[in-house]
C-alpha atoms as a PDB file:
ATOM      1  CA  UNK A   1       0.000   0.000   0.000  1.00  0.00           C
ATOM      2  CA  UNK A   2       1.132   3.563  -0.912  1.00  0.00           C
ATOM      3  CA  UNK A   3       2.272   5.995   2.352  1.00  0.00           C
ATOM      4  CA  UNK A   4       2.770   9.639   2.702  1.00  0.00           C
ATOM      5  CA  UNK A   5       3.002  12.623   5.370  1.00  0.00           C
ATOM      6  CA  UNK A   6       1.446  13.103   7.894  1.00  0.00           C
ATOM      7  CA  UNK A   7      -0.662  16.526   7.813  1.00  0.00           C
ATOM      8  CA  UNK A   8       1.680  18.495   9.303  1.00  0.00           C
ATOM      9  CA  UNK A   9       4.657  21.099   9.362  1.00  0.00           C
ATOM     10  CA  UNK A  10       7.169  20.448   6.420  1.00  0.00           C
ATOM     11  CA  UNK A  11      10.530  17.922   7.302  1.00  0.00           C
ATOM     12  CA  UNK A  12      13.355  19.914   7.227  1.00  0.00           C
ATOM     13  CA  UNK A  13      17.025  17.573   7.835  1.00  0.00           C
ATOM     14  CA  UNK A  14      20.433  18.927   7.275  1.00  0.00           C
ATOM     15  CA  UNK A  15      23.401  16.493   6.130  1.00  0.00           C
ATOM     16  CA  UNK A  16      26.970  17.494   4.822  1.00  0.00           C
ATOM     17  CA  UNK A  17      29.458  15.733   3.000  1.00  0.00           C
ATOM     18  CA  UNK A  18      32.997  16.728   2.258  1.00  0.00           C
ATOM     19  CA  UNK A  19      32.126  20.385   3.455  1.00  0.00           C
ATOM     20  CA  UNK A  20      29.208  20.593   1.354  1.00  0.00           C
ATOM     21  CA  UNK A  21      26.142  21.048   3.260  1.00  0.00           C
ATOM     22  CA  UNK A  22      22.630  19.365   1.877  1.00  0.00           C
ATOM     23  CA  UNK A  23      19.529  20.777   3.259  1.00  0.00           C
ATOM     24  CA  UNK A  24      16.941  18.390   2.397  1.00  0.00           C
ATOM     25  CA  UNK A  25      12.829  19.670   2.826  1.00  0.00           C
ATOM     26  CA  UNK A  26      10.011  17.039   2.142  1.00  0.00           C
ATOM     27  CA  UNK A  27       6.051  18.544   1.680  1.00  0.00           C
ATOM     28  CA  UNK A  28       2.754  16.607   1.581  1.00  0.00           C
ATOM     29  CA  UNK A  29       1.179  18.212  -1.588  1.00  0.00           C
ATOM     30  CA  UNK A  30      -1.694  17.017  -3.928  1.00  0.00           C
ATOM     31  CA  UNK A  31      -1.526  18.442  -7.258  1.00  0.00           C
ATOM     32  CA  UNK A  32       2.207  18.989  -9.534  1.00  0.00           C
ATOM     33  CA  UNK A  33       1.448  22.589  -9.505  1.00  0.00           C
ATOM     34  CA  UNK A  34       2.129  22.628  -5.630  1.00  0.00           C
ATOM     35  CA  UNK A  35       4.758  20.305  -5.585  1.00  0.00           C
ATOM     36  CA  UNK A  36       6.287  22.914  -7.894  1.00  0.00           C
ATOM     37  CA  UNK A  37       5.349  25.669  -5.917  1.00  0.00           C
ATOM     38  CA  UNK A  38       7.017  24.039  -3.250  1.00  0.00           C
ATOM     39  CA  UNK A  39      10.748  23.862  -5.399  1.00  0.00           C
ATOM     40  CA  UNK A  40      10.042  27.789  -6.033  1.00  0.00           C
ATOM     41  CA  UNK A  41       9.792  28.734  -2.029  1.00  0.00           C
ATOM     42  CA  UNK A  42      12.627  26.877  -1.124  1.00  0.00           C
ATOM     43  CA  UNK A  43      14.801  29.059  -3.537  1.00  0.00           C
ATOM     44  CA  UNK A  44      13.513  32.103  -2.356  1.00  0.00           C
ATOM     45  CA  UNK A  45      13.914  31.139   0.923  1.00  0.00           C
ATOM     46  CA  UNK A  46      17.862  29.983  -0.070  1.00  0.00           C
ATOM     47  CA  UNK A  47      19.057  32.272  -2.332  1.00  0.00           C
ATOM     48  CA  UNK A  48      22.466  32.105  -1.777  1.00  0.00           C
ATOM     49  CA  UNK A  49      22.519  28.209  -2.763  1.00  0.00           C
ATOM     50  CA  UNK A  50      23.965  26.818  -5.791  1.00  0.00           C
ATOM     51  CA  UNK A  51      21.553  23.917  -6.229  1.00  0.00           C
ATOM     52  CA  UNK A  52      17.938  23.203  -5.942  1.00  0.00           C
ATOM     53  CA  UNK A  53      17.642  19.416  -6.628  1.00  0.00           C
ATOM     54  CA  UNK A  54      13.974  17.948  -6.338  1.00  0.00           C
ATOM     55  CA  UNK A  55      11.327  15.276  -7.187  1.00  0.00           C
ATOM     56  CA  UNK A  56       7.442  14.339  -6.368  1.00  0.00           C
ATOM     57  CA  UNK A  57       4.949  11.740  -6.778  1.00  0.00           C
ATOM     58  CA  UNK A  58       1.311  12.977  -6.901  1.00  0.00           C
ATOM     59  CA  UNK A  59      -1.359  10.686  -7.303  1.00  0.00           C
ATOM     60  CA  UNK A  60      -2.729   7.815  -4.998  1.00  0.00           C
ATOM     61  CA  UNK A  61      -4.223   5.872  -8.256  1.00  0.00           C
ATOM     62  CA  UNK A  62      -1.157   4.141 -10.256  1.00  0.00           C
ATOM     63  CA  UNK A  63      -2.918   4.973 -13.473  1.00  0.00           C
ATOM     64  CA  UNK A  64      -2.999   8.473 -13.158  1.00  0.00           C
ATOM     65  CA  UNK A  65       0.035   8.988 -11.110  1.00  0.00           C
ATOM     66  CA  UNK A  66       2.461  12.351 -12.090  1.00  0.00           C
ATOM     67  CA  UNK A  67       5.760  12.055 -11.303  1.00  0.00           C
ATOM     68  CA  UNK A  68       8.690  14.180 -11.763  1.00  0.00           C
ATOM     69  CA  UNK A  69      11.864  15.548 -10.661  1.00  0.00           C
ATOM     70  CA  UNK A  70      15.644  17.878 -11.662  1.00  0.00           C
ATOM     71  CA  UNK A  71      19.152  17.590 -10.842  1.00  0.00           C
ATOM     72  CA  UNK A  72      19.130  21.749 -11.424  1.00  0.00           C
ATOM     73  CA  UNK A  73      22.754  22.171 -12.740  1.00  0.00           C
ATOM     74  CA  UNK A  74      24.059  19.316 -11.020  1.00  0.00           C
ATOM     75  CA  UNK A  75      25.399  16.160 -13.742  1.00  0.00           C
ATOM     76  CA  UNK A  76      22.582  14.793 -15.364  1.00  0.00           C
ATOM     77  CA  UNK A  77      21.303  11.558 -13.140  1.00  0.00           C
ATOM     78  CA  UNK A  78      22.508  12.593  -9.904  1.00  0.00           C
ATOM     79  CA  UNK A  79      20.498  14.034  -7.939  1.00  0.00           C
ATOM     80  CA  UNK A  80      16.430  14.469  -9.174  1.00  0.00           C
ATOM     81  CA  UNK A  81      16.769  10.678 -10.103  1.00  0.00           C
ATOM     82  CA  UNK A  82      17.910   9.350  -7.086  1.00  0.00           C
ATOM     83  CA  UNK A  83      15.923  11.529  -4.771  1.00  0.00           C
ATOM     84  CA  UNK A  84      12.750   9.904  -7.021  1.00  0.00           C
ATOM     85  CA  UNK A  85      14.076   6.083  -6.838  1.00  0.00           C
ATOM     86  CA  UNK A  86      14.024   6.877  -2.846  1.00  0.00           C
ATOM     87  CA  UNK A  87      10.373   8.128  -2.562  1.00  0.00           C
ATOM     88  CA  UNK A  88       9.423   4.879  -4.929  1.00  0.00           C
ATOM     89  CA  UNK A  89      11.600   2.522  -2.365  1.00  0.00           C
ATOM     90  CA  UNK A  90       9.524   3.954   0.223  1.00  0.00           C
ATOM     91  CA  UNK A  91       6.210   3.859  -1.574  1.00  0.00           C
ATOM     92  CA  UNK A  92       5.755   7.366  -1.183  1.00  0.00           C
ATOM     93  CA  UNK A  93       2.331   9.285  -3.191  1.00  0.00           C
ATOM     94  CA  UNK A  94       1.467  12.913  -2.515  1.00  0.00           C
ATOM     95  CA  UNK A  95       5.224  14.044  -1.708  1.00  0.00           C
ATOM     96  CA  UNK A  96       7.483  16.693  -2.880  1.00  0.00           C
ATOM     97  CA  UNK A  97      11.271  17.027  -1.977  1.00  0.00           C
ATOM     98  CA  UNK A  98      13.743  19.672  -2.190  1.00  0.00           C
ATOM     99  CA  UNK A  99      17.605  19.421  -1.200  1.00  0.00           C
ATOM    100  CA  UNK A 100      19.772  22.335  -1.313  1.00  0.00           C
ATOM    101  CA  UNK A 101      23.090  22.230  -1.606  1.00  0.00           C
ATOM    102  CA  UNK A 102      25.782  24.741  -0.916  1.00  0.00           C
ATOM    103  CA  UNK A 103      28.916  23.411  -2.564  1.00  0.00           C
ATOM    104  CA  UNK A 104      31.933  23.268   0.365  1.00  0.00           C
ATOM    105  CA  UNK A 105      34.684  23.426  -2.220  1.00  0.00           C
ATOM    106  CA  UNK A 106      35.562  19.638  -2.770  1.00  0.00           C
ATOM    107  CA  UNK A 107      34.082  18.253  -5.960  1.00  0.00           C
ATOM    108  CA  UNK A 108      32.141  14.818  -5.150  1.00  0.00           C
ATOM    109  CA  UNK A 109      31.932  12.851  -8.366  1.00  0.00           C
ATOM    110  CA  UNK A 110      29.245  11.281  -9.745  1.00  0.00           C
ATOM    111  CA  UNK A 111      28.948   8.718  -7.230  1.00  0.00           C
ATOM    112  CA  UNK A 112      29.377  10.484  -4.419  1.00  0.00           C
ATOM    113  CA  UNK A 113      26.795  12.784  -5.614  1.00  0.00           C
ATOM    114  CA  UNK A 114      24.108   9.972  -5.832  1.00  0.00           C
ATOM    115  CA  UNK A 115      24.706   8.813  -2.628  1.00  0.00           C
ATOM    116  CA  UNK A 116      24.731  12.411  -1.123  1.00  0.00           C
ATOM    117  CA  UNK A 117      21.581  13.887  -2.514  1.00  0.00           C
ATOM    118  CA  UNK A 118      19.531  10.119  -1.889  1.00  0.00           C
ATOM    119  CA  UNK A 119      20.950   9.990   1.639  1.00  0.00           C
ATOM    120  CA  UNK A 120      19.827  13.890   2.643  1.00  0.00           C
ATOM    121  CA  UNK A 121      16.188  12.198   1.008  1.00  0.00           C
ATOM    122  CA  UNK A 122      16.058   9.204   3.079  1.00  0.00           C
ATOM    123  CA  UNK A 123      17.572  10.853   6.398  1.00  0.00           C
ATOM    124  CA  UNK A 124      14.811  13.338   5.984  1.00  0.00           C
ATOM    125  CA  UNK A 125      12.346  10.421   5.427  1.00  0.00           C
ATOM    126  CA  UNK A 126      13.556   8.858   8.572  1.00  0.00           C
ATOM    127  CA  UNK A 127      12.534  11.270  10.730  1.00  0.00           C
ATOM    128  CA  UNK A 128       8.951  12.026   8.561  1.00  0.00           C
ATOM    129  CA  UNK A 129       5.510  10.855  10.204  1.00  0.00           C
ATOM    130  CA  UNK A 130       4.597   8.838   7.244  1.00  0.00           C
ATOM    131  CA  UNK A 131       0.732   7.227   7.067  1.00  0.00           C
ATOM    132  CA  UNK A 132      -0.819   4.409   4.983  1.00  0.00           C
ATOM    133  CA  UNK A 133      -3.276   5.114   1.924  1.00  0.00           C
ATOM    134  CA  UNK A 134      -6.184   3.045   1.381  1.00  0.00           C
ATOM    135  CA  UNK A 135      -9.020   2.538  -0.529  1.00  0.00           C
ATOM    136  CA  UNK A 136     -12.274   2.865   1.535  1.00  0.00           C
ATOM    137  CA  UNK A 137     -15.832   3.296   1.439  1.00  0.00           C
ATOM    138  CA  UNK A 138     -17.041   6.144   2.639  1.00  0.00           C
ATOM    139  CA  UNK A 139     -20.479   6.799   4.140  1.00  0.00           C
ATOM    140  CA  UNK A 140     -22.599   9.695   5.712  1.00  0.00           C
ATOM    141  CA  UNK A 141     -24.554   9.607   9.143  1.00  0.00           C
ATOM    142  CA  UNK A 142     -27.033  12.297  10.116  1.00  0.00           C
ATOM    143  CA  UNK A 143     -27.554  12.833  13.665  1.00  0.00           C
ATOM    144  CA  UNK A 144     -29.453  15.513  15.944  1.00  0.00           C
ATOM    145  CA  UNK A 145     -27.035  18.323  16.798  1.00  0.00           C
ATOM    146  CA  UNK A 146     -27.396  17.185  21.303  1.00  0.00           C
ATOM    147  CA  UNK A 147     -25.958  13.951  19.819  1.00  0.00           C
ATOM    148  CA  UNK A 148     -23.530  15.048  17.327  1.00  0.00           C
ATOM    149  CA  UNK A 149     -20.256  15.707  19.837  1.00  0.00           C
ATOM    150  CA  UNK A 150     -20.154  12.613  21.638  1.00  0.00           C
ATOM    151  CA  UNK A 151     -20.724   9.840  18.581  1.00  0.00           C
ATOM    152  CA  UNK A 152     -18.160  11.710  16.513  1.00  0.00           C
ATOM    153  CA  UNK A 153     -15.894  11.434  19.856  1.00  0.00           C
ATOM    154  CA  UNK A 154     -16.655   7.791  20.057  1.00  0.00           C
ATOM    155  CA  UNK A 155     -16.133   7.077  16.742  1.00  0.00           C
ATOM    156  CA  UNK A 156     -13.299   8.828  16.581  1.00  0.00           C
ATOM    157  CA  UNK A 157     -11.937   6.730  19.474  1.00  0.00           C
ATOM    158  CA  UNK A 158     -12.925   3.305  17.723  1.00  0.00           C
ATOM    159  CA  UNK A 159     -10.462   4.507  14.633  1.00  0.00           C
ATOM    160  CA  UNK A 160     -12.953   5.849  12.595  1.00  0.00           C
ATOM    161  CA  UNK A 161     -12.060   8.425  10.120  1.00  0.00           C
ATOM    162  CA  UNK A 162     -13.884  11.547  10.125  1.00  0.00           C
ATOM    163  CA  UNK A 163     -13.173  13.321   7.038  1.00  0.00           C
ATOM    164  CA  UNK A 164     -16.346  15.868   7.342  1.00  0.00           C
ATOM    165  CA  UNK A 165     -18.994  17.090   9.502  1.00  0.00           C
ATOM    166  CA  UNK A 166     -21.532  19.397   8.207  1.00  0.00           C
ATOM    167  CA  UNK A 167     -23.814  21.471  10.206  1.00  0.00           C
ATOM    168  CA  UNK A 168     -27.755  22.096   8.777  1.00  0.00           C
ATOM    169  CA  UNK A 169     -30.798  21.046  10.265  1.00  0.00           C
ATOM    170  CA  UNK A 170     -28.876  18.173  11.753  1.00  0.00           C
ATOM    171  CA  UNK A 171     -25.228  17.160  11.690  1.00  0.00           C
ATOM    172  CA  UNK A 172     -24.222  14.832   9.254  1.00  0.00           C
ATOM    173  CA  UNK A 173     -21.202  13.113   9.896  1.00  0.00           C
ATOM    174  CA  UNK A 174     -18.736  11.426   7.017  1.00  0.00           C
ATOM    175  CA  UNK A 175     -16.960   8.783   8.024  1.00  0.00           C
ATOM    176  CA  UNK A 176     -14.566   5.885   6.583  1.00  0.00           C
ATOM    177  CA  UNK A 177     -12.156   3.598   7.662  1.00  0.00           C
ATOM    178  CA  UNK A 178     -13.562   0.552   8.876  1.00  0.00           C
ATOM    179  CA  UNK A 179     -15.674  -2.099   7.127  1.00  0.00           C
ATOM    180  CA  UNK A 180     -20.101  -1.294   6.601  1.00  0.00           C
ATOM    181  CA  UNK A 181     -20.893  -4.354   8.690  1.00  0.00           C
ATOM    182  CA  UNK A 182     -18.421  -3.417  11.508  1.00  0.00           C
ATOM    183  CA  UNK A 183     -19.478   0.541  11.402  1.00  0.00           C
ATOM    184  CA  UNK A 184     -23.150  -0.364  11.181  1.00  0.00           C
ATOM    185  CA  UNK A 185     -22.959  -1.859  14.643  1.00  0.00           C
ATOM    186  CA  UNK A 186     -21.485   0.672  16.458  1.00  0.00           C
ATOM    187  CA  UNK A 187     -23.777   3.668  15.061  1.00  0.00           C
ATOM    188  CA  UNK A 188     -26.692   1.334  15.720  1.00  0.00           C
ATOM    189  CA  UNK A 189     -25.687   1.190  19.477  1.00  0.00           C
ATOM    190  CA  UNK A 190     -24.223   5.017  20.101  1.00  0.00           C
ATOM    191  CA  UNK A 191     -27.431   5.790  18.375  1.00  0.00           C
ATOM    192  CA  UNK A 192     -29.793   3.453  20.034  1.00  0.00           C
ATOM    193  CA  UNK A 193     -30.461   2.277  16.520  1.00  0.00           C
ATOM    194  CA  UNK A 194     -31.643   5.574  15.421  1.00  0.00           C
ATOM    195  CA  UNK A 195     -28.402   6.584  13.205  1.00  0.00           C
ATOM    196  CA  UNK A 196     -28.402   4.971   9.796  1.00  0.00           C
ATOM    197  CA  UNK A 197     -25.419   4.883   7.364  1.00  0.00           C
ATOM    198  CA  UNK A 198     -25.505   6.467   3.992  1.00  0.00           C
ATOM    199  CA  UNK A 199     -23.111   4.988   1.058  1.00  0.00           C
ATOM    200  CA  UNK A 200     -20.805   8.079  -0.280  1.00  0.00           C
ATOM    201  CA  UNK A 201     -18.326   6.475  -2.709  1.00  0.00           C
ATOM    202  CA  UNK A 202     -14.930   5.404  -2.274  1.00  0.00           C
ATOM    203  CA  UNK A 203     -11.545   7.705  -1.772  1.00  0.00           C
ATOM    204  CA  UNK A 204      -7.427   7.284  -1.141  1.00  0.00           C
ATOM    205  CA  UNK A 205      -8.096   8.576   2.501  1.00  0.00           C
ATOM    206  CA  UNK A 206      -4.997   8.330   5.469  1.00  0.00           C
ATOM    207  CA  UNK A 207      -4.778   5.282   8.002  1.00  0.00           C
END
């Protein structure tokens, strides 16, 4: 099964080898237009740096999956390449990475370049809050507003995902995460058999 962030604050891990020092920042992002958006805020953020490398996988569904990445400047296959083969090792969708490099003075080679710009990807990785995507069914529940707090709070305790409540004439909950048979018995008793499950479709959602 695919993986990615967290929600959360950005990753940000700094490595150096042979002087040079390779910032490495990894981004939970949905679309290619902000993974790229992502690549142009880290240079204005580091100027000053001589290199830019990044790569991203967008897409939980491995038919319409976008992929892409740059070595920016450095020798072609060096860096965007092997920062990409690391977020595929890991089974990473919905990720962007940037490392920045600010060159110490000692060339690296080819090699050593490989191995310095996937290492600063995979130390970053390391230390990431990564979660599982799945496939689920999704369904809606509807439930008077005196009720609403606590079943969402006991749901939520039970591992249910709650990806949104809406507020009208009564709340309406939706929920995925856990099998129809298995979620149909605990709304029937939190509701005293009064809440009733409504199909929604299916969606990547976060485990």
């Amino acid at each position: 099964m695919p993986h990615t962030l967290a929600p959360g604050p950005d990753v940000v891990v700094e490595t150096e080898v042979k002087h040079s020092r390779f910032l490495a920042a990894v981004r939970r992002v949905d679309t290619a237009d902000a993974a790229l958006a992502f690549v142009d805020e880290q240079r204005r953020l580091y100027p000053d740096a001589r290199h830019h490398c990044w790569a991203f996988v967008v897409g939980d569904d491995p038919s319409a999956r976008a992929e892409r990445s740059s070595d920016d400047g450095e020798p072609g296959g060096t860096a965007g390449i092997p920062m990409l083969q690391v977020l595929h090792h890991r089974d990473l969708v919905n990720v962007a990475v940037v490392v920045t490099r600010w060159f110490g003075g000692i060339k690296l080679g080819a090699g050593g370049l490989v191995r310095a710009y996937s290492g600063a990807v995979a130390t970053a990785l390391d230390e990431a809050p990564l979660v599982e995507r799945r496939q689920q069914e999704k369904f809606t529940l509807a439930i008077d507003h005196g009720e609403a707090g606590r079943v969402e709070a006991e749901l939520r305790g039970r591992g249910v995902v709650v990806l949104d409540v809406a507020y009208a004439d009564r709340v309406v909950l939706t929920v995925a995460g856990r099998e129809r048979s298995e979620l149909e018995g605990w709304v029937a008793s939190l509701t005293s058999g009064a809440g009733e499950l409504e199909p929604a479709g299916v969606d990547w959602i976060d485990i």
